[in-house]
N, C-alpha and C. Protein backbone atom coordinates (compact mmCIF):
# COMPACT_ATOMS: atom_id res chain seq x y z
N UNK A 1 0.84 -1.17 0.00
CA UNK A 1 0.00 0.00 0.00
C UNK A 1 0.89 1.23 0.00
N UNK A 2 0.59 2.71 -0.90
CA UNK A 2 0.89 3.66 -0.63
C UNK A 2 0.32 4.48 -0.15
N UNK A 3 0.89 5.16 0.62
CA UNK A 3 0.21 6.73 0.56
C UNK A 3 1.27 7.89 0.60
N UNK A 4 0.26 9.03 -0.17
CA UNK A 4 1.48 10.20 -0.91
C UNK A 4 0.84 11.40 -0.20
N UNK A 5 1.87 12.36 0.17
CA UNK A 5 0.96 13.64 0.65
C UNK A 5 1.28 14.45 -0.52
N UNK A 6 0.38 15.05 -1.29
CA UNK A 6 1.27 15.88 -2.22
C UNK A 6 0.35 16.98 -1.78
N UNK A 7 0.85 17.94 -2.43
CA UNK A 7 0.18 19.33 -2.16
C UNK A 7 1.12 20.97 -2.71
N UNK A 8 0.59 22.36 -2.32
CA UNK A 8 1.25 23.25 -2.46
C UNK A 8 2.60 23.29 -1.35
N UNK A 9 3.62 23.59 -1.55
CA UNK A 9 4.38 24.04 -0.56
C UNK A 9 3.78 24.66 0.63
N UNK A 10 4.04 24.57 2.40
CA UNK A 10 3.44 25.36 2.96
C UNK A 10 2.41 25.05 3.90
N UNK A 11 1.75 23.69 2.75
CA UNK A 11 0.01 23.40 3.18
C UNK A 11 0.15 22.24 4.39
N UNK A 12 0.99 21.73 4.61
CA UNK A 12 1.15 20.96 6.50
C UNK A 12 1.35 19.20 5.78
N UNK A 13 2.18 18.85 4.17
CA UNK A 13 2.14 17.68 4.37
C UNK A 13 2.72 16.90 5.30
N UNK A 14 3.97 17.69 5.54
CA UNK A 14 5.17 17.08 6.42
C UNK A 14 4.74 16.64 7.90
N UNK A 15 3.51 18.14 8.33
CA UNK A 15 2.88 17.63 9.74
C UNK A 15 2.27 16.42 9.64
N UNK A 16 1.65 16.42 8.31
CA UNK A 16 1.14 15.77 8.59
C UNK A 16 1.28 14.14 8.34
N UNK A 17 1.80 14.14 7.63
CA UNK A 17 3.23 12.37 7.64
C UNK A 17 3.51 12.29 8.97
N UNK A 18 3.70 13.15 9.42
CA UNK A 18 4.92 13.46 11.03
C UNK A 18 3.45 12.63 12.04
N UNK A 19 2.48 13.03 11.42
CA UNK A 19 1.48 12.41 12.56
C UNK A 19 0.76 11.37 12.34
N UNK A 20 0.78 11.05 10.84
CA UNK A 20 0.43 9.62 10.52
C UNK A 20 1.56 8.87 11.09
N UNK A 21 2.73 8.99 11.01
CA UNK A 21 3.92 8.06 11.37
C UNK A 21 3.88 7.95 12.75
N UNK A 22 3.39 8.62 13.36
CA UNK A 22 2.88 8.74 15.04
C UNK A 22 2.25 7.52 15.64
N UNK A 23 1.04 7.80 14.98
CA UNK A 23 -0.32 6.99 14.91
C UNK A 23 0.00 5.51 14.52
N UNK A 24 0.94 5.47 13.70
CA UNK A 24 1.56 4.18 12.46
C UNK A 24 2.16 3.25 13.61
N UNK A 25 3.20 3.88 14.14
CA UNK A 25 4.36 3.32 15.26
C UNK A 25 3.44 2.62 16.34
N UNK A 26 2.64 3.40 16.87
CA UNK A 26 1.50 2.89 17.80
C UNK A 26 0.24 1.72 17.84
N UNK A 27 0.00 1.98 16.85
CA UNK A 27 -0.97 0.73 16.09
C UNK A 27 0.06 -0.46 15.36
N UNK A 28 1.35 0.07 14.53
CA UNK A 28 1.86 -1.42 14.26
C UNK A 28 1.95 -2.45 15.60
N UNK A 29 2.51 -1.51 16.40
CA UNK A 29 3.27 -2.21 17.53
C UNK A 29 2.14 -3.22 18.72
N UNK A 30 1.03 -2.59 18.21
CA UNK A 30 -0.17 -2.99 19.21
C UNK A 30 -0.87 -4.02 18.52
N UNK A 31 -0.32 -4.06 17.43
CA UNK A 31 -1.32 -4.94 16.20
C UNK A 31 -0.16 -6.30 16.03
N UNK A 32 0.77 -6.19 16.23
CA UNK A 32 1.79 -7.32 15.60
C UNK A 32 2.35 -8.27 16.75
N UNK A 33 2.17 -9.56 16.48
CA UNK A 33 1.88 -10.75 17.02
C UNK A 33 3.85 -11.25 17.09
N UNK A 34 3.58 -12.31 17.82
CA UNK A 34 4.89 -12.87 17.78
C UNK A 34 5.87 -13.14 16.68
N UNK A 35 4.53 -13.59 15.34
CA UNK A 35 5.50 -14.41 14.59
C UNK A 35 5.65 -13.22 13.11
N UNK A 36 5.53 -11.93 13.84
CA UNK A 36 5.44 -10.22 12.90
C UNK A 36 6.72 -9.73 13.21
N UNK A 37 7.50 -9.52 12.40
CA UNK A 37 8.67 -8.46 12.25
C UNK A 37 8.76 -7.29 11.47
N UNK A 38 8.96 -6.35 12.06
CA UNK A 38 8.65 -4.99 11.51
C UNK A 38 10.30 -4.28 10.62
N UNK A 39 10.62 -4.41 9.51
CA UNK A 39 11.29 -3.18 9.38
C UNK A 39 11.17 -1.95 9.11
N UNK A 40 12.00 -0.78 8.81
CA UNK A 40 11.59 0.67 8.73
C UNK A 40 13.02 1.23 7.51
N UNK A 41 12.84 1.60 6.49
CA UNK A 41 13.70 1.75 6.22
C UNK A 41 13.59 3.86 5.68
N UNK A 42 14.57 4.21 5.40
CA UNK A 42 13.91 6.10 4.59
C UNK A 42 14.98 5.96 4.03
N UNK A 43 14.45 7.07 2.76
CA UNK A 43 15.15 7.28 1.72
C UNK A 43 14.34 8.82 1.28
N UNK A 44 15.72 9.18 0.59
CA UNK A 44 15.30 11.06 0.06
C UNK A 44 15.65 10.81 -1.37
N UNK A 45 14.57 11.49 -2.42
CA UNK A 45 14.93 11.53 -3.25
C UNK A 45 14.73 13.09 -3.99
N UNK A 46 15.96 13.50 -4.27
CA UNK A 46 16.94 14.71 -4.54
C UNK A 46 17.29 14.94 -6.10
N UNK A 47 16.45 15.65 -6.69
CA UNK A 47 16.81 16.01 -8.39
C UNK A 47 16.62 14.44 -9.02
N UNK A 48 17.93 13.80 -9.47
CA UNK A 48 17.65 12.71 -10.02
C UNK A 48 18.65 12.05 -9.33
N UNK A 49 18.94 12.14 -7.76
CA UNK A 49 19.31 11.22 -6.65
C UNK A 49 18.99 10.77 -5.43
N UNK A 50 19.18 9.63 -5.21
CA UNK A 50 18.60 8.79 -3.82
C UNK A 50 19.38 8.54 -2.93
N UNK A 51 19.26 9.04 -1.56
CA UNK A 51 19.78 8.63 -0.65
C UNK A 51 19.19 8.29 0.81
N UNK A 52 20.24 7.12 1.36
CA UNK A 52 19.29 7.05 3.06
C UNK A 52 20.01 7.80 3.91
N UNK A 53 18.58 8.38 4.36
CA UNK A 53 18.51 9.25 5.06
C UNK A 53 19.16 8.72 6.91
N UNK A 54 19.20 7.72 6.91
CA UNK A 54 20.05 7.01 7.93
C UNK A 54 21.53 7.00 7.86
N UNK A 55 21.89 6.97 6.87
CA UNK A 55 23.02 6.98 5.86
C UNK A 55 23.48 7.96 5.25
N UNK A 56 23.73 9.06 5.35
CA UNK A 56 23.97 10.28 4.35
C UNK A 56 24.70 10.56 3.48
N UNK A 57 26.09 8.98 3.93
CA UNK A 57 26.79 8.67 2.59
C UNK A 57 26.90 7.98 2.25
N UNK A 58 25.72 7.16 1.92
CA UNK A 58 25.22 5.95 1.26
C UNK A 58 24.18 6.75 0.37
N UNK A 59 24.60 5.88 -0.97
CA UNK A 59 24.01 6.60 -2.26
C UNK A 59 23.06 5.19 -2.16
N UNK A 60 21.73 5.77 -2.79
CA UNK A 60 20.80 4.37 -3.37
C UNK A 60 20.61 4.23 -4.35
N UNK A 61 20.88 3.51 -5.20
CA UNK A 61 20.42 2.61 -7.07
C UNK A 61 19.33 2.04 -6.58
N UNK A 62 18.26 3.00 -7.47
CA UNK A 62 16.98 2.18 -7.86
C UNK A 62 17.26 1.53 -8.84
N UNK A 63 17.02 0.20 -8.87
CA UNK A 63 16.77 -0.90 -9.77
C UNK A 63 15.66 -1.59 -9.84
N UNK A 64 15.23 -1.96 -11.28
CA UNK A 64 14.60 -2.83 -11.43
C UNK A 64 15.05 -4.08 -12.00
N UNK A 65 14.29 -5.37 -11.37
CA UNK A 65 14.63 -6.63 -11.69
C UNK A 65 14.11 -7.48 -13.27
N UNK A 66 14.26 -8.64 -13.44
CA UNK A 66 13.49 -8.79 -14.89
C UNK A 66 11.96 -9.03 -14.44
N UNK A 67 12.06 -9.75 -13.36
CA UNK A 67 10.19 -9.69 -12.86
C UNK A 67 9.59 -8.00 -13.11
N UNK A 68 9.68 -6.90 -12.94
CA UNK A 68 9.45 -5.99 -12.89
C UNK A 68 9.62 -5.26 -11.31
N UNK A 69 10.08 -5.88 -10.55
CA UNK A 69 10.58 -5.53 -9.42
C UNK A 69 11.62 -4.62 -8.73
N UNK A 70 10.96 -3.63 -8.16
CA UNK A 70 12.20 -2.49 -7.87
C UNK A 70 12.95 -2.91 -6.77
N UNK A 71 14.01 -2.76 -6.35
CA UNK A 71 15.25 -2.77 -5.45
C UNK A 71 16.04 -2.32 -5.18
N UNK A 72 16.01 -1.87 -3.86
CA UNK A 72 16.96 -0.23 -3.45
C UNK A 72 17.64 -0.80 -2.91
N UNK A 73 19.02 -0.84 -4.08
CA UNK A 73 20.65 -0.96 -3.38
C UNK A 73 21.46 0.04 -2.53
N UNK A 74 21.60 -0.41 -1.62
CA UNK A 74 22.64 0.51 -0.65
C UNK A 74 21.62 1.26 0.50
N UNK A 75 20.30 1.13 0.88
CA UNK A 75 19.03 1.07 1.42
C UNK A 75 19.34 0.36 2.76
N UNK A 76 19.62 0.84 3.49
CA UNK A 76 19.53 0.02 4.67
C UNK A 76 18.32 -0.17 5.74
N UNK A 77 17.95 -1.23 6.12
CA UNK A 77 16.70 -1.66 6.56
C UNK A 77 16.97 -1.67 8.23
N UNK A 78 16.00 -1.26 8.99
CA UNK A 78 16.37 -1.91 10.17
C UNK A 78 14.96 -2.25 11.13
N UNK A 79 15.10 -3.27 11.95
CA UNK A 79 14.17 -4.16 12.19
C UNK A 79 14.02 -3.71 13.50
N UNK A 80 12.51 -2.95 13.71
CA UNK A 80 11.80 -2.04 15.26
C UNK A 80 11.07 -3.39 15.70
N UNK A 81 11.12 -3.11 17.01
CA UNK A 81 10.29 -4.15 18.04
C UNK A 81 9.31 -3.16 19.10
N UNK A 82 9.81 -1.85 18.88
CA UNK A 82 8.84 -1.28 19.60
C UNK A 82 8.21 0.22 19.48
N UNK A 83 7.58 1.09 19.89
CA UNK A 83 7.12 2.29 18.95
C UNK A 83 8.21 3.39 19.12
N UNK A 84 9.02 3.26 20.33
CA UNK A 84 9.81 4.20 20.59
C UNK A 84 10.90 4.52 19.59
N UNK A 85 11.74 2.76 19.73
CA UNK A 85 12.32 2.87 18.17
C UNK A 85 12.18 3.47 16.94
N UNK A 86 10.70 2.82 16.88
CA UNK A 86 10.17 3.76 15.31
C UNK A 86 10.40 4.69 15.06
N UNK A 87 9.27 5.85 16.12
CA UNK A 87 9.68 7.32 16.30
C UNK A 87 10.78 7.89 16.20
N UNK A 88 12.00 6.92 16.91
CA UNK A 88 13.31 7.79 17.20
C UNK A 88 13.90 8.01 15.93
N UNK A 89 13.58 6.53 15.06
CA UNK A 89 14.55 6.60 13.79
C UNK A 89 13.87 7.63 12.55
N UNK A 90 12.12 7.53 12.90
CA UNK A 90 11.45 8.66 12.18
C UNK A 90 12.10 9.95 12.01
N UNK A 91 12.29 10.21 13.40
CA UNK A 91 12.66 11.67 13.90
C UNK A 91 14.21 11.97 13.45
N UNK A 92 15.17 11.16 13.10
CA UNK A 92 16.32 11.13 12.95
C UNK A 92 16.45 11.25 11.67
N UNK A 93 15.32 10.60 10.60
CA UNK A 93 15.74 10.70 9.29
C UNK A 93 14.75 11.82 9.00
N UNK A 94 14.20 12.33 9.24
CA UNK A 94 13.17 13.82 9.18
C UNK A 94 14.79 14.89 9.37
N UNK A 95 15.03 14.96 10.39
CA UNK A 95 16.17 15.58 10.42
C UNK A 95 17.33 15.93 8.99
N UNK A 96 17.21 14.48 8.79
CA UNK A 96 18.60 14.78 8.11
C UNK A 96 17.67 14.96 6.24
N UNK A 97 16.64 15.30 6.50
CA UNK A 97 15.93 15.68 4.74
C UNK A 97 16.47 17.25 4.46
N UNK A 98 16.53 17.68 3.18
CA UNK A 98 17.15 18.60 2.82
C UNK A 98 15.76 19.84 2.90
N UNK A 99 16.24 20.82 3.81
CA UNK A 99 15.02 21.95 3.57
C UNK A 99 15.81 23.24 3.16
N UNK A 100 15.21 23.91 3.36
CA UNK A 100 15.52 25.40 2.60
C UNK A 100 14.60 26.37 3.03
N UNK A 101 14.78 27.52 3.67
CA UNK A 101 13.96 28.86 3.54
C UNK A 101 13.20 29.11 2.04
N UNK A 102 11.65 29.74 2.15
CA UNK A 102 11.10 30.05 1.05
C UNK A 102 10.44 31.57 1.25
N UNK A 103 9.50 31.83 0.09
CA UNK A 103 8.42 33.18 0.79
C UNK A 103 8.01 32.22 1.51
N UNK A 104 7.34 31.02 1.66
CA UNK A 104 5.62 29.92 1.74
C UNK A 104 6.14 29.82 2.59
N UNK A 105 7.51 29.47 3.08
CA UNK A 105 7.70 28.13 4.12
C UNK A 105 8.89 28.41 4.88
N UNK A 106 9.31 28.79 6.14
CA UNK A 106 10.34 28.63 6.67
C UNK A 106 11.29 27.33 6.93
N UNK A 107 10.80 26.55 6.48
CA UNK A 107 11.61 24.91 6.29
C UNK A 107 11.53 24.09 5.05
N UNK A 108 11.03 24.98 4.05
CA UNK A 108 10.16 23.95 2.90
C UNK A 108 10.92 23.02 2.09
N UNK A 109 10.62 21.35 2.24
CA UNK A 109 11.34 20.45 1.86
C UNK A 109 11.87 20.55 0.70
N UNK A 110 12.92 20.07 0.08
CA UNK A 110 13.39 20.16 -0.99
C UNK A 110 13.78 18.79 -1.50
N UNK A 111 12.99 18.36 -1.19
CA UNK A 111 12.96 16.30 -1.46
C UNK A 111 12.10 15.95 -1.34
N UNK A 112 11.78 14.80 -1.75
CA UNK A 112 10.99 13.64 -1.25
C UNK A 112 11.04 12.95 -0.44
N UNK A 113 10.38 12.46 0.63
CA UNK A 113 10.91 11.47 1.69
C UNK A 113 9.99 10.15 1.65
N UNK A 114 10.95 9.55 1.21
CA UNK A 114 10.02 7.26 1.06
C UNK A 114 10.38 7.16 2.69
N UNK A 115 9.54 6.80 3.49
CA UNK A 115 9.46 6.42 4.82
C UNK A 115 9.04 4.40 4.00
N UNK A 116 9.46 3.39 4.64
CA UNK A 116 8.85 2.47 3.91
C UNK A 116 9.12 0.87 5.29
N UNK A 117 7.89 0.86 5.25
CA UNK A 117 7.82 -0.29 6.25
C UNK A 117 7.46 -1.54 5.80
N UNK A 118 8.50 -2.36 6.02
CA UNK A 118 8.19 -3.96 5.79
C UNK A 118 7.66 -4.83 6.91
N UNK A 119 6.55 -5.38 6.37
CA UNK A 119 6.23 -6.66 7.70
C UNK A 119 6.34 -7.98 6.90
N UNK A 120 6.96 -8.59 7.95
CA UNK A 120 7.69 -9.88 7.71
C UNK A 120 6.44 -10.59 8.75
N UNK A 121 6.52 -11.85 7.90
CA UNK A 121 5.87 -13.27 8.50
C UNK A 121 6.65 -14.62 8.87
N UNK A 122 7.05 -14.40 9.64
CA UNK A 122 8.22 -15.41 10.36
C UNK A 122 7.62 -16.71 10.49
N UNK A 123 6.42 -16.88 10.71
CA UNK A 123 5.45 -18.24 11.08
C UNK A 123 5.17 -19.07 9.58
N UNK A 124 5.21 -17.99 9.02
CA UNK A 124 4.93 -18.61 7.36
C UNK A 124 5.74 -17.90 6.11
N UNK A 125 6.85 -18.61 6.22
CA UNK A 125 7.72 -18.09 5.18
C UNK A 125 7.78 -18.35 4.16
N UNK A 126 6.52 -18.74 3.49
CA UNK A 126 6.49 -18.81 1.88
C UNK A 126 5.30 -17.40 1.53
N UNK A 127 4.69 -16.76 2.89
CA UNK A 127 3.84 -15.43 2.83
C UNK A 127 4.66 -14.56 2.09
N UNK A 128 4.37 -13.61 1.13
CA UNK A 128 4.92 -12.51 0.62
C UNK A 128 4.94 -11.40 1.93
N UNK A 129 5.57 -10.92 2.06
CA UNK A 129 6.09 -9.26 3.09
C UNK A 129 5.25 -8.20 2.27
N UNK A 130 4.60 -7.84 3.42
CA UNK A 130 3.72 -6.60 3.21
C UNK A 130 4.98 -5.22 3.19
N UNK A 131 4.14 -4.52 2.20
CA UNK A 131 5.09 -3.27 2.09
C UNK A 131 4.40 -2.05 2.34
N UNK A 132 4.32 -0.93 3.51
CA UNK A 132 3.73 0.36 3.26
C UNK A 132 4.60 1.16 2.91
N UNK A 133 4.40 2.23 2.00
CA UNK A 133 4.75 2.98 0.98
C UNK A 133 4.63 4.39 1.72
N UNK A 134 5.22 5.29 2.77
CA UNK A 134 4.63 6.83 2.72
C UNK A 134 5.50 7.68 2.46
N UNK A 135 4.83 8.48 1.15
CA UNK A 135 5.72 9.52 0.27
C UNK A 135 5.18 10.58 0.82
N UNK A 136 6.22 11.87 1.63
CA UNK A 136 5.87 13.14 1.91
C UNK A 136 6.91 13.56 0.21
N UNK A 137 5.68 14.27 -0.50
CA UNK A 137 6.59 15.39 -1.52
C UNK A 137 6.46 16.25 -1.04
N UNK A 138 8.29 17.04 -1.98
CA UNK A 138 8.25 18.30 -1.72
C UNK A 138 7.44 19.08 -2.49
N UNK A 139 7.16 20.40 -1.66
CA UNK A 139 5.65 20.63 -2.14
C UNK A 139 5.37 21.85 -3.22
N UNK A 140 4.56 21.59 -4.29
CA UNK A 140 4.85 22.27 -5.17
C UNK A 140 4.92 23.86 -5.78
N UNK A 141 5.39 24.09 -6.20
CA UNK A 141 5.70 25.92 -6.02
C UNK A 141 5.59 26.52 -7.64
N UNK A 142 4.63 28.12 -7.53
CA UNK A 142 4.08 28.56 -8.84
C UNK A 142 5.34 29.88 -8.72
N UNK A 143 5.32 30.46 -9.99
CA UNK A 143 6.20 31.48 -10.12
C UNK A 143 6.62 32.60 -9.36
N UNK A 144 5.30 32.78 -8.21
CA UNK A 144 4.97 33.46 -7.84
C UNK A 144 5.80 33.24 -6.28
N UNK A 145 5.70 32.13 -5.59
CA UNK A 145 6.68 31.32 -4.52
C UNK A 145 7.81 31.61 -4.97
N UNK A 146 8.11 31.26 -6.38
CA UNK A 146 9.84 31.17 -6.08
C UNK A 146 10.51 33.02 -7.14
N UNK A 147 9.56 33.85 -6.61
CA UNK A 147 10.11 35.14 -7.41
C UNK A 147 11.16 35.32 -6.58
N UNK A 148 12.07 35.36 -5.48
CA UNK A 148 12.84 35.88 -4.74
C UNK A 148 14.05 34.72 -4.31
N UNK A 149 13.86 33.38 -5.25
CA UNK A 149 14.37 32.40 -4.98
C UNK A 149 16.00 32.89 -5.53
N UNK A 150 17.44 32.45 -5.40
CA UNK A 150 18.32 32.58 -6.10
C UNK A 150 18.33 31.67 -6.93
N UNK A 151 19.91 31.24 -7.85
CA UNK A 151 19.55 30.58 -8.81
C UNK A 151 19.48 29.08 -8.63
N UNK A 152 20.35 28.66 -7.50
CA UNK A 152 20.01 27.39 -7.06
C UNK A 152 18.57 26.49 -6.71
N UNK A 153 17.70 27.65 -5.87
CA UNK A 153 16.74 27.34 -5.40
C UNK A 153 15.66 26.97 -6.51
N UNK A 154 16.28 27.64 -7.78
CA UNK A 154 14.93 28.05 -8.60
C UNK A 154 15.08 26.69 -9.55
N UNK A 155 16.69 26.62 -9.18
CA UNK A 155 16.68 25.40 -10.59
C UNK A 155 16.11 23.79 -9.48
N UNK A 156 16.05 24.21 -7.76
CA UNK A 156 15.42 22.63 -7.36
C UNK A 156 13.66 23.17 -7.86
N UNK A 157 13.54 23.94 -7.36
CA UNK A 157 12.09 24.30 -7.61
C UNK A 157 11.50 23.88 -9.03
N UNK A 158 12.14 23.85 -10.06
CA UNK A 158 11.91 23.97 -11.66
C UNK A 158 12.15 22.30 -11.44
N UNK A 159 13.43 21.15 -10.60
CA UNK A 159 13.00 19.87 -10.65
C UNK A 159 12.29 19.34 -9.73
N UNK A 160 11.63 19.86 -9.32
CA UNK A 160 10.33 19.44 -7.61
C UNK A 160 9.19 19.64 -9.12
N UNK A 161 9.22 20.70 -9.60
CA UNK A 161 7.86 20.61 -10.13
C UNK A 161 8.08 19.62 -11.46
N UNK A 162 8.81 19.19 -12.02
CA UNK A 162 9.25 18.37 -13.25
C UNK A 162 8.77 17.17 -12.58
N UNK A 163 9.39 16.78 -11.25
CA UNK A 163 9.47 15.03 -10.55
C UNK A 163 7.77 15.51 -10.65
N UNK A 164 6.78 16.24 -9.94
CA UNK A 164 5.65 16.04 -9.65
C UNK A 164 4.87 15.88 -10.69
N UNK A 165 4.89 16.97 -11.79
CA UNK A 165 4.11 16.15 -13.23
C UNK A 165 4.13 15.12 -13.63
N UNK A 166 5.76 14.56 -13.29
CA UNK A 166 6.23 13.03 -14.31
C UNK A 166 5.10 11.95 -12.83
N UNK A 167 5.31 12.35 -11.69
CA UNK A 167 4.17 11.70 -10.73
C UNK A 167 3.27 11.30 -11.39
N UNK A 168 2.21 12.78 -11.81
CA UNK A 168 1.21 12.56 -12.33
C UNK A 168 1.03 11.89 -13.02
N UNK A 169 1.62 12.04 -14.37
CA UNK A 169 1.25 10.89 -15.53
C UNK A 169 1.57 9.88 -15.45
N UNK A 170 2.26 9.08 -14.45
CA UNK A 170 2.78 7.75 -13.99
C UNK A 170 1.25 7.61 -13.33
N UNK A 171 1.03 8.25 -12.55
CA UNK A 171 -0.57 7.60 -11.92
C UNK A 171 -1.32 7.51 -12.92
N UNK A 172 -1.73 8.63 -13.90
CA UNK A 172 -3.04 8.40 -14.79
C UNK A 172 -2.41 7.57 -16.01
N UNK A 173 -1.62 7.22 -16.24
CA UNK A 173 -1.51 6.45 -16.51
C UNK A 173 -1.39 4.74 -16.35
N UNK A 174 -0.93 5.01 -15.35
CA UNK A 174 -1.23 3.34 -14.61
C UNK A 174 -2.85 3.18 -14.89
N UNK A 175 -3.58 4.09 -14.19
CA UNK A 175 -5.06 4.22 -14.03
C UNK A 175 -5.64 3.96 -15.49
N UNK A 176 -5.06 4.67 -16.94
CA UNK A 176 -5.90 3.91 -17.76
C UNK A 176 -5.10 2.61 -18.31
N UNK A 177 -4.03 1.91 -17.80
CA UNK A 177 -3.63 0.63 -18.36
C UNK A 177 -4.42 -0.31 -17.25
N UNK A 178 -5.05 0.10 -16.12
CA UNK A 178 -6.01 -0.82 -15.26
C UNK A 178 -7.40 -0.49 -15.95
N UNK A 179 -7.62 0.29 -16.64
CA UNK A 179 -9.00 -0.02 -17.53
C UNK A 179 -8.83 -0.74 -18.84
N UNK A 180 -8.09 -0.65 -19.39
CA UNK A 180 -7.85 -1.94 -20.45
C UNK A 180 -6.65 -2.64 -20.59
N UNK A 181 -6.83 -3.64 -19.89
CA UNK A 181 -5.18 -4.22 -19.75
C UNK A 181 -4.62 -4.66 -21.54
N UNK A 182 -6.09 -4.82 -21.96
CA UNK A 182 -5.35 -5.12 -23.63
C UNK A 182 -4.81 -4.15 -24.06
N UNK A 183 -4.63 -2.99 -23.78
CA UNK A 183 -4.29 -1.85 -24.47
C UNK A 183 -2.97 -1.36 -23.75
N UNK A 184 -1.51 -1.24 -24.53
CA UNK A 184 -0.50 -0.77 -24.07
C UNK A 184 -0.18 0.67 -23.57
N UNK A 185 -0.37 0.91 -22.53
CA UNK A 185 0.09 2.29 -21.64
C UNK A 185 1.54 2.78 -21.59
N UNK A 186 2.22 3.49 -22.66
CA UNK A 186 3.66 3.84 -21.51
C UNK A 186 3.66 4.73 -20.36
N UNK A 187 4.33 3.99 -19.50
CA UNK A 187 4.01 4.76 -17.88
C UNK A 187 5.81 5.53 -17.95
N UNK A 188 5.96 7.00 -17.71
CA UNK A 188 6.79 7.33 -17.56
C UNK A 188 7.89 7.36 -16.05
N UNK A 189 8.39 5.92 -16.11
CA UNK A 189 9.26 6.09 -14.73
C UNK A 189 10.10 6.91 -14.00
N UNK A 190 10.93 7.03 -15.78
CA UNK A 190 12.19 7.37 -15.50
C UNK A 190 11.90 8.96 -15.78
């Protein structure tokens, strides 16, 4: 499962990830049985680079496999047993995401942040591992946000809003290759 906060720069996605991941830590931990293992892994993704955010000099290669399967090399995973953990490592890789002063935003992200939790089934190990997906984007900005930007700022701003269109048409497009699977969709990944 995913979930994405997208929005204008400004508008509280980050709070509000910050408080789903709250809520998340608390209910996994209350919900998961003996034979449940939880990992937590984050990752930032920066222009057209990935990194963990646990890691700051650890670069990540997205790959895909021949199944069609993605796999984040150099991604390090680590396995919570309790909510405090969660939080702490939440709070640690929130930290280390790249922000920036704006007009909109006195912190406004300048990345993406993959928060991404694996549950493992230890009792039955031929079960596939559940995966949650939560994407805070950085949030998107009109001409008008970035009039006072310098030139750095303007050229992340010009690829925050490039990554978020190419978003878009990756969703509506998925969306009409699930209305006719006979019919070939190119979905723009890359």
């Amino acid at each position: 499962s995913s979930i994405l906060a997208y929005g204008q720069t400004g508008s509280g996605k980050t709070f509000t990830i910050s408080g789903l991941l709250d809520r998340l830590a608390i209910d996994l931990m209350q919900q998961k049985g003996e034979a449940i293992k939880l990992h937590i892994s984050f990752m930032e993704l920066l222009g057209n680079t990935a990194k963990d955010l646990l890691n700051t000099a650890s670069k990540v290669d997205i790959l895909e496999d021949k199944f069609g399967g993605v796999n984040l090399a150099g991604l390090q995973e680590i396995e919570v047993e309790d909510a405090e953990k969660f939080l702490s490592l939440c709070q640690e890789a929130s930290q280390q995401r790249h922000t920036s002063t704006t007009l909109k935003n006195d912190s406004s992200s300048r990345s993406h942040a993959v928060y991404r939790v694996r549950v493992e089934n230890t009792e039955f190990r031929t079960a596939e591992d559940g995966q949650l997906l939560i994407v805070d984007l950085a949030g998107a900005e009109n001409a008008a946000d970035s009039q006072f930007h310098d030139k750095e700022r303007i050229k992340e701003t010009q690829a925050i809003n490039s990554s978020l269109m190419t978003l878009k048409e990756c969703i509506k497009n998925r969306a009409r290759a699930a209305q006719d699977p006979s019919t070939y969709v190119h979905i723009p990944y890359r």
